[in-house]
PDB file of N, CA and C in Angstrom:
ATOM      1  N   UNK A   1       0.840  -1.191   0.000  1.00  0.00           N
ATOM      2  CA  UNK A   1       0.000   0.000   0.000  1.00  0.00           C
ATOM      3  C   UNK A   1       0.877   1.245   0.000  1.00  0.00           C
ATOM      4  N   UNK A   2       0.586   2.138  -0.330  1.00  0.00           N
ATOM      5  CA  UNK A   2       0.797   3.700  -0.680  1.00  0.00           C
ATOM      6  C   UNK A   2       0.405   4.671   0.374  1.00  0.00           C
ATOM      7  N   UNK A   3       1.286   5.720   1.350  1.00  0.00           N
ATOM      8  CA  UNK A   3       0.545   5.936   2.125  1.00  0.00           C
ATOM      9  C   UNK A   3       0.955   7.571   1.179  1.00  0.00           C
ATOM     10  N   UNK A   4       0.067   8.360   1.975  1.00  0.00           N
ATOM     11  CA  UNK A   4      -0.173   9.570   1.880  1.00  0.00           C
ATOM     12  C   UNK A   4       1.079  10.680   1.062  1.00  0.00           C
ATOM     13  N   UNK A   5       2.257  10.089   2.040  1.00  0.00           N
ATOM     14  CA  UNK A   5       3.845  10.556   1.985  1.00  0.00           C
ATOM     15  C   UNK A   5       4.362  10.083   0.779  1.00  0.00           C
ATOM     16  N   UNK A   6       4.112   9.243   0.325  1.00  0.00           N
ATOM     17  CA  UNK A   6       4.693   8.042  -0.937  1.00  0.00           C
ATOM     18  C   UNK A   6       4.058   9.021  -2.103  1.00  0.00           C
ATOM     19  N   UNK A   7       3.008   9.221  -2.397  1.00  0.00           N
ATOM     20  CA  UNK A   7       2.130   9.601  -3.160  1.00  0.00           C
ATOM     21  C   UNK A   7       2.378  11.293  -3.576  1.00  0.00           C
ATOM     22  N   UNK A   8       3.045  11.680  -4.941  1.00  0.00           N
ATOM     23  CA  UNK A   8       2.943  13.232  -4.936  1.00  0.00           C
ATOM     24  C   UNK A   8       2.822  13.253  -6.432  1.00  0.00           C
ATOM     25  N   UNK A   9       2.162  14.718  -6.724  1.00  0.00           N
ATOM     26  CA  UNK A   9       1.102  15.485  -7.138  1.00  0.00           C
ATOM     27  C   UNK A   9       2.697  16.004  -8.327  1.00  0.00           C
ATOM     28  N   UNK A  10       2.178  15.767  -9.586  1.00  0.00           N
ATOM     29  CA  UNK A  10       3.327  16.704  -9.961  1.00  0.00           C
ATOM     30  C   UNK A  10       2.335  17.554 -11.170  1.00  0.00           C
ATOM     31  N   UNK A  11       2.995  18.395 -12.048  1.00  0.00           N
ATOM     32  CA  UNK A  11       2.213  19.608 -12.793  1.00  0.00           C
ATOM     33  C   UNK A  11       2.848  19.334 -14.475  1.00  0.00           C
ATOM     34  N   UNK A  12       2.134  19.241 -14.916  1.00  0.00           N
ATOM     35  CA  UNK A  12       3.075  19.373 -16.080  1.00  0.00           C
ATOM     36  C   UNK A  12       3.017  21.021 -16.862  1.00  0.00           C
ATOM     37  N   UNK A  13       4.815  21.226 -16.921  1.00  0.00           N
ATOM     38  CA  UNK A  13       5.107  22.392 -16.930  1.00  0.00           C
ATOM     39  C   UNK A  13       4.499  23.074 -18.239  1.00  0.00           C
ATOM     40  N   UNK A  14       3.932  23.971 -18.573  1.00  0.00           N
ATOM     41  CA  UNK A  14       3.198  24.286 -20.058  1.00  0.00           C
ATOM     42  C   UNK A  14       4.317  24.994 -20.774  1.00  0.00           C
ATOM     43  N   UNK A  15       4.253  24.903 -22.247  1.00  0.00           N
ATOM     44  CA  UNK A  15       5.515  25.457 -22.968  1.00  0.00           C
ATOM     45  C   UNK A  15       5.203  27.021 -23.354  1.00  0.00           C
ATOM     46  N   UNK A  16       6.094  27.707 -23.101  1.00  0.00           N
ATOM     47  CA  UNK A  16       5.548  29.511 -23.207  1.00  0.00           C
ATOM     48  C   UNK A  16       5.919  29.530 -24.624  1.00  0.00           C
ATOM     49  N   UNK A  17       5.244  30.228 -25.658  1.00  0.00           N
ATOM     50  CA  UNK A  17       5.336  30.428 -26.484  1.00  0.00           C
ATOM     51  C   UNK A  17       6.917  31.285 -26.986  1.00  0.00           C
ATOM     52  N   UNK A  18       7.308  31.410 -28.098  1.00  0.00           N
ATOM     53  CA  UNK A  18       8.895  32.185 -27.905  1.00  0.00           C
ATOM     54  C   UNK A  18       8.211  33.458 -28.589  1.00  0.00           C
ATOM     55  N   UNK A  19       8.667  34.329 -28.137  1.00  0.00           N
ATOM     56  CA  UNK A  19       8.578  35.462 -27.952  1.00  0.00           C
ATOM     57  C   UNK A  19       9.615  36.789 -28.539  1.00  0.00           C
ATOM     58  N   UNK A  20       9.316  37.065 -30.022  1.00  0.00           N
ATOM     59  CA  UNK A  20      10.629  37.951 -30.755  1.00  0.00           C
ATOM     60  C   UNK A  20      10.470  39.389 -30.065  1.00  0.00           C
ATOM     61  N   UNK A  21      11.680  39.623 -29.956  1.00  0.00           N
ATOM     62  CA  UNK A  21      12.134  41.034 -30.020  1.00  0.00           C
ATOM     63  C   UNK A  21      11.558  42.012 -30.451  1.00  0.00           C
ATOM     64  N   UNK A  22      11.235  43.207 -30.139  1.00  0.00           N
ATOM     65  CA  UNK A  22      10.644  43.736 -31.062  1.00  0.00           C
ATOM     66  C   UNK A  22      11.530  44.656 -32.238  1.00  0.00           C
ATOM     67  N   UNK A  23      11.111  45.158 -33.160  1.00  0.00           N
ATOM     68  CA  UNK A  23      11.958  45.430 -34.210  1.00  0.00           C
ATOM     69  C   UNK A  23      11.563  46.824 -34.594  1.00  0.00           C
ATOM     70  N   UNK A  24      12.640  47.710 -35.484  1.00  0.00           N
ATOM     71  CA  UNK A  24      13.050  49.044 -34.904  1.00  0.00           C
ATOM     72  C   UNK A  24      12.214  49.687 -35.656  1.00  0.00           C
ATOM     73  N   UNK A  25      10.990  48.821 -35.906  1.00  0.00           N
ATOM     74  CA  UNK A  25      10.008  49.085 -37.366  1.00  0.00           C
ATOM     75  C   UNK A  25       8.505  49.553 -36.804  1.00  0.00           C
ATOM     76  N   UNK A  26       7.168  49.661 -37.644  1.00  0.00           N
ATOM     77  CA  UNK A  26       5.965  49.618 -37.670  1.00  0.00           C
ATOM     78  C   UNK A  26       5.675  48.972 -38.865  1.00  0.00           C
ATOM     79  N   UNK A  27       4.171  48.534 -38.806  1.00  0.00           N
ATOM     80  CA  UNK A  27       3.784  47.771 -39.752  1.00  0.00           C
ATOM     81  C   UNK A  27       2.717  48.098 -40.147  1.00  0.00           C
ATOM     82  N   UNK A  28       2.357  48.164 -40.955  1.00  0.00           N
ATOM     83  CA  UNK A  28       0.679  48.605 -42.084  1.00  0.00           C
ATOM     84  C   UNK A  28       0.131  47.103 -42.745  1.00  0.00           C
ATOM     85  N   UNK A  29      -0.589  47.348 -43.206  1.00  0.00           N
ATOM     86  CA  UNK A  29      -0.989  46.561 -44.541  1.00  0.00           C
ATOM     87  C   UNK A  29      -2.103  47.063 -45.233  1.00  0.00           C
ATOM     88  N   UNK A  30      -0.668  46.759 -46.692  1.00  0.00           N
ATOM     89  CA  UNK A  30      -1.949  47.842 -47.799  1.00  0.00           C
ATOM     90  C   UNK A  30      -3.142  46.649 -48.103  1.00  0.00           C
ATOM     91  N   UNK A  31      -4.570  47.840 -48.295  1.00  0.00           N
ATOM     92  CA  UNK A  31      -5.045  47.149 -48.532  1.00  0.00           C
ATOM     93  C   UNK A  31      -5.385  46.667 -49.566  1.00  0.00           C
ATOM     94  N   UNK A  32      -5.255  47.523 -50.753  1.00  0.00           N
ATOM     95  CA  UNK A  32      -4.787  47.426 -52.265  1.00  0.00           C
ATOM     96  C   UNK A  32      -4.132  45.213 -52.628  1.00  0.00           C
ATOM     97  N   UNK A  33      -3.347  45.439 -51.662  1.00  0.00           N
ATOM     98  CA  UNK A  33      -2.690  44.118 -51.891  1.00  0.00           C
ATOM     99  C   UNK A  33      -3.238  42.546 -51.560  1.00  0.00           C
ATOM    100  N   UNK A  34      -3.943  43.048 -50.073  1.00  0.00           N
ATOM    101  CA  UNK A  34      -3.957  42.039 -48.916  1.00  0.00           C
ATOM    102  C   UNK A  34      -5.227  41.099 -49.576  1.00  0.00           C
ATOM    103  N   UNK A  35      -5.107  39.977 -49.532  1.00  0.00           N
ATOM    104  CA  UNK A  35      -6.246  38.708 -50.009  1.00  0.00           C
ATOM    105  C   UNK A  35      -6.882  38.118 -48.814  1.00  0.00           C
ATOM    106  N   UNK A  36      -6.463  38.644 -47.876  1.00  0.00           N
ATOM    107  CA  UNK A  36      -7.482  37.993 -46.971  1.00  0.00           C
ATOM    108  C   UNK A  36      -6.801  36.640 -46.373  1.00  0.00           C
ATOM    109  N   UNK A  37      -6.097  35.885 -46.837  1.00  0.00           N
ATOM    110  CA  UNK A  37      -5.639  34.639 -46.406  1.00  0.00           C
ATOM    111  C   UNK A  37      -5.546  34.257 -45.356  1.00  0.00           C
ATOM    112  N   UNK A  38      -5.511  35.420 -44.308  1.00  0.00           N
ATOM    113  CA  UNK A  38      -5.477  34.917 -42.787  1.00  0.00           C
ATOM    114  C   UNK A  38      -4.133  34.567 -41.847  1.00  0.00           C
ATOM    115  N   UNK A  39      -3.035  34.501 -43.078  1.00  0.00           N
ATOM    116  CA  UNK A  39      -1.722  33.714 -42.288  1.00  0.00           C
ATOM    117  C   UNK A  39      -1.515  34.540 -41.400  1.00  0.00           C
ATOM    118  N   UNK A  40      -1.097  36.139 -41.436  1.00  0.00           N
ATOM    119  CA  UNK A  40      -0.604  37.000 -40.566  1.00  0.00           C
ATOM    120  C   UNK A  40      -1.602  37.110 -39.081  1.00  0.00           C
ATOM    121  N   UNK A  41      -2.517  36.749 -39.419  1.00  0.00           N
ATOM    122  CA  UNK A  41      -4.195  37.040 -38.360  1.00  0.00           C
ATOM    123  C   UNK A  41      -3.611  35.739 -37.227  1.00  0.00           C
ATOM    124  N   UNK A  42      -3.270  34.728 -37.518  1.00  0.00           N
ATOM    125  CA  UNK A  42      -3.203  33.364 -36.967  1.00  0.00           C
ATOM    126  C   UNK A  42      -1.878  33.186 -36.818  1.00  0.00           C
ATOM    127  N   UNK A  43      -0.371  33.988 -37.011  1.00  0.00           N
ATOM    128  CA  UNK A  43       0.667  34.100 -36.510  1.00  0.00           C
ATOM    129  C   UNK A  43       1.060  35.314 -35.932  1.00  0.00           C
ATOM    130  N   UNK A  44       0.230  35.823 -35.344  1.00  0.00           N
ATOM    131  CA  UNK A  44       0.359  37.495 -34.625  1.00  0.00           C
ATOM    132  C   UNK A  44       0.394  36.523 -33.335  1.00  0.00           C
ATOM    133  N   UNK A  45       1.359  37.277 -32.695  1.00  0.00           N
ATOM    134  CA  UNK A  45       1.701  36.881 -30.950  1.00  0.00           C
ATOM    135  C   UNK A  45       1.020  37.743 -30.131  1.00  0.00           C
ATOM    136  N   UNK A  46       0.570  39.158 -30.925  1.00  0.00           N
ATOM    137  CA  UNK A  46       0.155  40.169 -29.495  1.00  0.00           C
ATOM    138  C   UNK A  46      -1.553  40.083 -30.065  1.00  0.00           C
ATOM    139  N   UNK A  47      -1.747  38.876 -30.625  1.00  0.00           N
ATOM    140  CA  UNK A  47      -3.290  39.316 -31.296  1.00  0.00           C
ATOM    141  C   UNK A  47      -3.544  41.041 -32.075  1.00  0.00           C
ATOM    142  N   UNK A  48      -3.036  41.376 -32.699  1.00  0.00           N
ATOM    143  CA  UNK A  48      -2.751  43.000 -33.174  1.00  0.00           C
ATOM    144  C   UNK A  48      -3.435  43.482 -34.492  1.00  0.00           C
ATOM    145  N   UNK A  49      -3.955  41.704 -34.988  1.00  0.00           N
ATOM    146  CA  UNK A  49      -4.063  41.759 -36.708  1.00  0.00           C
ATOM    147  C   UNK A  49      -5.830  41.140 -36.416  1.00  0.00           C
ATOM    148  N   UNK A  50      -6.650  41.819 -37.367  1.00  0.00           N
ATOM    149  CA  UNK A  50      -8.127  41.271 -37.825  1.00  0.00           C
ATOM    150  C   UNK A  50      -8.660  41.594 -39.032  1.00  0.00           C
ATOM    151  N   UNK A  51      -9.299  40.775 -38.998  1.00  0.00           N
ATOM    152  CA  UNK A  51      -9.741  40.569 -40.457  1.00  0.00           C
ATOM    153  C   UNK A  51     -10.752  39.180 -40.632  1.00  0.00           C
ATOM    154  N   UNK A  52     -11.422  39.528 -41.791  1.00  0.00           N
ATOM    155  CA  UNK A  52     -12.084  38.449 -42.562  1.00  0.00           C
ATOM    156  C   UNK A  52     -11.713  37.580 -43.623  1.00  0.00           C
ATOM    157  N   UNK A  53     -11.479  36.254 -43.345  1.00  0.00           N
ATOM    158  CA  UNK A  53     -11.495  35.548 -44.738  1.00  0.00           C
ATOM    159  C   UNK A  53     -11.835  36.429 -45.942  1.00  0.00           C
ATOM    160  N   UNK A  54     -10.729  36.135 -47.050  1.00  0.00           N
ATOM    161  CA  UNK A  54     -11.071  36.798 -48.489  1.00  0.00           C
ATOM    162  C   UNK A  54     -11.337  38.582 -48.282  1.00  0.00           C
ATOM    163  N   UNK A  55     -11.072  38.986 -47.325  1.00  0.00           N
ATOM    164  CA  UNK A  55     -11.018  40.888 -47.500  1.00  0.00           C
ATOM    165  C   UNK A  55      -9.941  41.016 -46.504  1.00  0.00           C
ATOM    166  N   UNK A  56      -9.461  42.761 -46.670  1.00  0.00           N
ATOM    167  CA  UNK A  56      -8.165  43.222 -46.194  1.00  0.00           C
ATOM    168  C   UNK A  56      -8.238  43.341 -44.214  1.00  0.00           C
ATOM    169  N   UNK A  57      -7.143  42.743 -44.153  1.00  0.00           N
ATOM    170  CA  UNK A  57      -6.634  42.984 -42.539  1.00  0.00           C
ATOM    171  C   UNK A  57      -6.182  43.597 -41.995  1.00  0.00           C
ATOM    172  N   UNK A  58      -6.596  44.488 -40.745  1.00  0.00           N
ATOM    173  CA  UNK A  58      -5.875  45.658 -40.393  1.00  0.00           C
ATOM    174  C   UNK A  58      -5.210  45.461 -39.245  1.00  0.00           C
ATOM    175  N   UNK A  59      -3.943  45.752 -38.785  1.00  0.00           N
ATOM    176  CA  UNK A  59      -3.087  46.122 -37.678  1.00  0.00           C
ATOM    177  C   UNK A  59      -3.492  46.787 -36.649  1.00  0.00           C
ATOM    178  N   UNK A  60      -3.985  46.664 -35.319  1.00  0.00           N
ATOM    179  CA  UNK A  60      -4.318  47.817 -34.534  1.00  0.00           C
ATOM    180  C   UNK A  60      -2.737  47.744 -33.649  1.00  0.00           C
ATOM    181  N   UNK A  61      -2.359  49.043 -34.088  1.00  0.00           N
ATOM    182  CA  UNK A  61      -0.879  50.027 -33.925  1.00  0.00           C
ATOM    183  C   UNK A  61      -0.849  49.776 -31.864  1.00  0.00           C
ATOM    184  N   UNK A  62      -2.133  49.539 -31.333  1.00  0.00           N
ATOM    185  CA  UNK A  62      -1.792  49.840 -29.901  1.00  0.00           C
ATOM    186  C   UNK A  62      -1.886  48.286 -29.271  1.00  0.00           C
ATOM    187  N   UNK A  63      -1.912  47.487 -29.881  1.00  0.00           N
ATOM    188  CA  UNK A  63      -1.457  45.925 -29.501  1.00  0.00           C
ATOM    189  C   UNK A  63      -0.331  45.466 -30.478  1.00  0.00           C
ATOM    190  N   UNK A  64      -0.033  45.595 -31.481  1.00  0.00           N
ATOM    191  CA  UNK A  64       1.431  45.597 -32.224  1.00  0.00           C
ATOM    192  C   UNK A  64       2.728  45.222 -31.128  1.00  0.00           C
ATOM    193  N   UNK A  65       2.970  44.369 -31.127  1.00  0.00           N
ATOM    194  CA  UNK A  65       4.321  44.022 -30.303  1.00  0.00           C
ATOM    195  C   UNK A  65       5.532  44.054 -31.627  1.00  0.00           C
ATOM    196  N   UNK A  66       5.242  44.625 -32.269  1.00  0.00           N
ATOM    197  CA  UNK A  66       6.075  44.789 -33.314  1.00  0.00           C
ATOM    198  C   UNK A  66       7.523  44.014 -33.517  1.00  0.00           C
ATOM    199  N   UNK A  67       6.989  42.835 -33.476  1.00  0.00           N
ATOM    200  CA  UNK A  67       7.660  41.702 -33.711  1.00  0.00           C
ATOM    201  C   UNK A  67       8.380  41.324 -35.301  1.00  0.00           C
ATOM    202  N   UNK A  68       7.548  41.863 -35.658  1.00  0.00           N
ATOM    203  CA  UNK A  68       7.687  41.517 -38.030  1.00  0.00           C
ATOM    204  C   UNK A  68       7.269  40.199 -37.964  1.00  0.00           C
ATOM    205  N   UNK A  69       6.441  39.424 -37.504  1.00  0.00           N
ATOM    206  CA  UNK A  69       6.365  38.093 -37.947  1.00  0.00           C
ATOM    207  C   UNK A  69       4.681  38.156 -39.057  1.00  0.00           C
ATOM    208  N   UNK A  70       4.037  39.488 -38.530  1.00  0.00           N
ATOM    209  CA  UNK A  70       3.296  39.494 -39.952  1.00  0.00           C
ATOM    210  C   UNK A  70       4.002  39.476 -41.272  1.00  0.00           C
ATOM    211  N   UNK A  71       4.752  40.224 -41.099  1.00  0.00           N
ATOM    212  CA  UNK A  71       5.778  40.359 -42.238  1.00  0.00           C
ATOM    213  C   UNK A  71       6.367  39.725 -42.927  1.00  0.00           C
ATOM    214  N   UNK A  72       6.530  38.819 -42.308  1.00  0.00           N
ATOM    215  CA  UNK A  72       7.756  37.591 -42.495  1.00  0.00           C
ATOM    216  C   UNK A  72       6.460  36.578 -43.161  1.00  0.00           C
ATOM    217  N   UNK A  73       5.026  36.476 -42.841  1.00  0.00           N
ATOM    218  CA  UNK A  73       4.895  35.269 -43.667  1.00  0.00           C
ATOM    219  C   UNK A  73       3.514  35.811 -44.429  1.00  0.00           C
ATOM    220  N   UNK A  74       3.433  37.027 -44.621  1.00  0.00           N
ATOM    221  CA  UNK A  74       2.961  37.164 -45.835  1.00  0.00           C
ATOM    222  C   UNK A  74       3.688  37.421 -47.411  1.00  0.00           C
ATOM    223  N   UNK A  75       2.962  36.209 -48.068  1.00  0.00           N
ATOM    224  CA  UNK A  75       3.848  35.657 -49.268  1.00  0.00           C
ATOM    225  C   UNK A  75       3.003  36.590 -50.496  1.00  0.00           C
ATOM    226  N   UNK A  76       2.623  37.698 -50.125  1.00  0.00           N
ATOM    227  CA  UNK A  76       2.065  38.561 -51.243  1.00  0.00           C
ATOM    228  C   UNK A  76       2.752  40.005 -50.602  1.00  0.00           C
ATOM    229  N   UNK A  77       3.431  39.597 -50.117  1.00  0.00           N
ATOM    230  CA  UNK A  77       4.316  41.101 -49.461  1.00  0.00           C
ATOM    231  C   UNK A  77       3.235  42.405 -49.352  1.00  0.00           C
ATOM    232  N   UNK A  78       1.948  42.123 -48.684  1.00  0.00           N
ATOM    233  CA  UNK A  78       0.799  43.325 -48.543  1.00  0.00           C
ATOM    234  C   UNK A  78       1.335  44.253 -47.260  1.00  0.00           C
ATOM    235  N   UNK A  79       2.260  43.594 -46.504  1.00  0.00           N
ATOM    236  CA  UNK A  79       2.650  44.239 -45.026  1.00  0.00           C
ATOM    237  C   UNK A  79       3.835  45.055 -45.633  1.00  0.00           C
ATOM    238  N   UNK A  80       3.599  46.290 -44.630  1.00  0.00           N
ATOM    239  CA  UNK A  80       4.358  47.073 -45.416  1.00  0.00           C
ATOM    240  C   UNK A  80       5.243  47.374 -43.801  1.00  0.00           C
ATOM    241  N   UNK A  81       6.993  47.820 -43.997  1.00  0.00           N
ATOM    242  CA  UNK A  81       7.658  47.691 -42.490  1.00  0.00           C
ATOM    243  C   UNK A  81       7.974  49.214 -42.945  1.00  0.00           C
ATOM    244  N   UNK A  82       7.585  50.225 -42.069  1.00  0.00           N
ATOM    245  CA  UNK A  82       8.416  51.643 -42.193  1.00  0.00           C
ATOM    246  C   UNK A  82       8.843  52.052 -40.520  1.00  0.00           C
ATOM    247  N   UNK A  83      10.044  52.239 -40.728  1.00  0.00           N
ATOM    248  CA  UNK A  83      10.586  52.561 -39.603  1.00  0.00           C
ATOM    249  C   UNK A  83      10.299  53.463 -38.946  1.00  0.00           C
ATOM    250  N   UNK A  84      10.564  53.021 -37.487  1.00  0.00           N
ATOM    251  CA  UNK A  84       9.830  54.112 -36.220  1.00  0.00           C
ATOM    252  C   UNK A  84      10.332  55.778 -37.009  1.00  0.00           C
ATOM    253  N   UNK A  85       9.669  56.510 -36.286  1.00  0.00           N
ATOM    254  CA  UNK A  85      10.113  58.201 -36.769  1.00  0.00           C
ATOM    255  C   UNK A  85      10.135  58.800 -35.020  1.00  0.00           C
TER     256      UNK A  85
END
């Protein structure tokens, strides 16, 4: 038998997401360009990006952790990076 003392409780540790730097940039997206695809909406870390399937996605500038990873995987280059002023 197992008494009380024998018996412990452990946690399993959760994995924190990794977390970029932020970069010396801002980010837009034209909307001229943007298809809607969603990749940037569903790889934003600070939640910053919305939008609808098939129409243009906008950046809100005051959740932006300005990371560039919108940037980095939109493959129609609609994100546009202009540096801080």
């Amino acid at each position: 038998m197992f008494s009380k003392e024998d018996i412990r409780i452990e946690e399993k540790a959760k994995a924190l997401p990794v977390v970029k730097p932020p970069t010396p940039f801002r980010y837009y997206i034209r909307a001229d360009k943007c298809t809607g695809c969603l990749l940037c909406v569903k790889a934003c870390q600070g939640k910053a990006l919305s939008g609808e399937f098939k129409k243009p996605h906008v950046i809100d500038q005051e959740k932006c952790t300005r990371c560039g990873t919108c940037f980095d995987v939109c493959k129609i280059k609609a994100v546009l990076r202009l540096p801080l002023e």
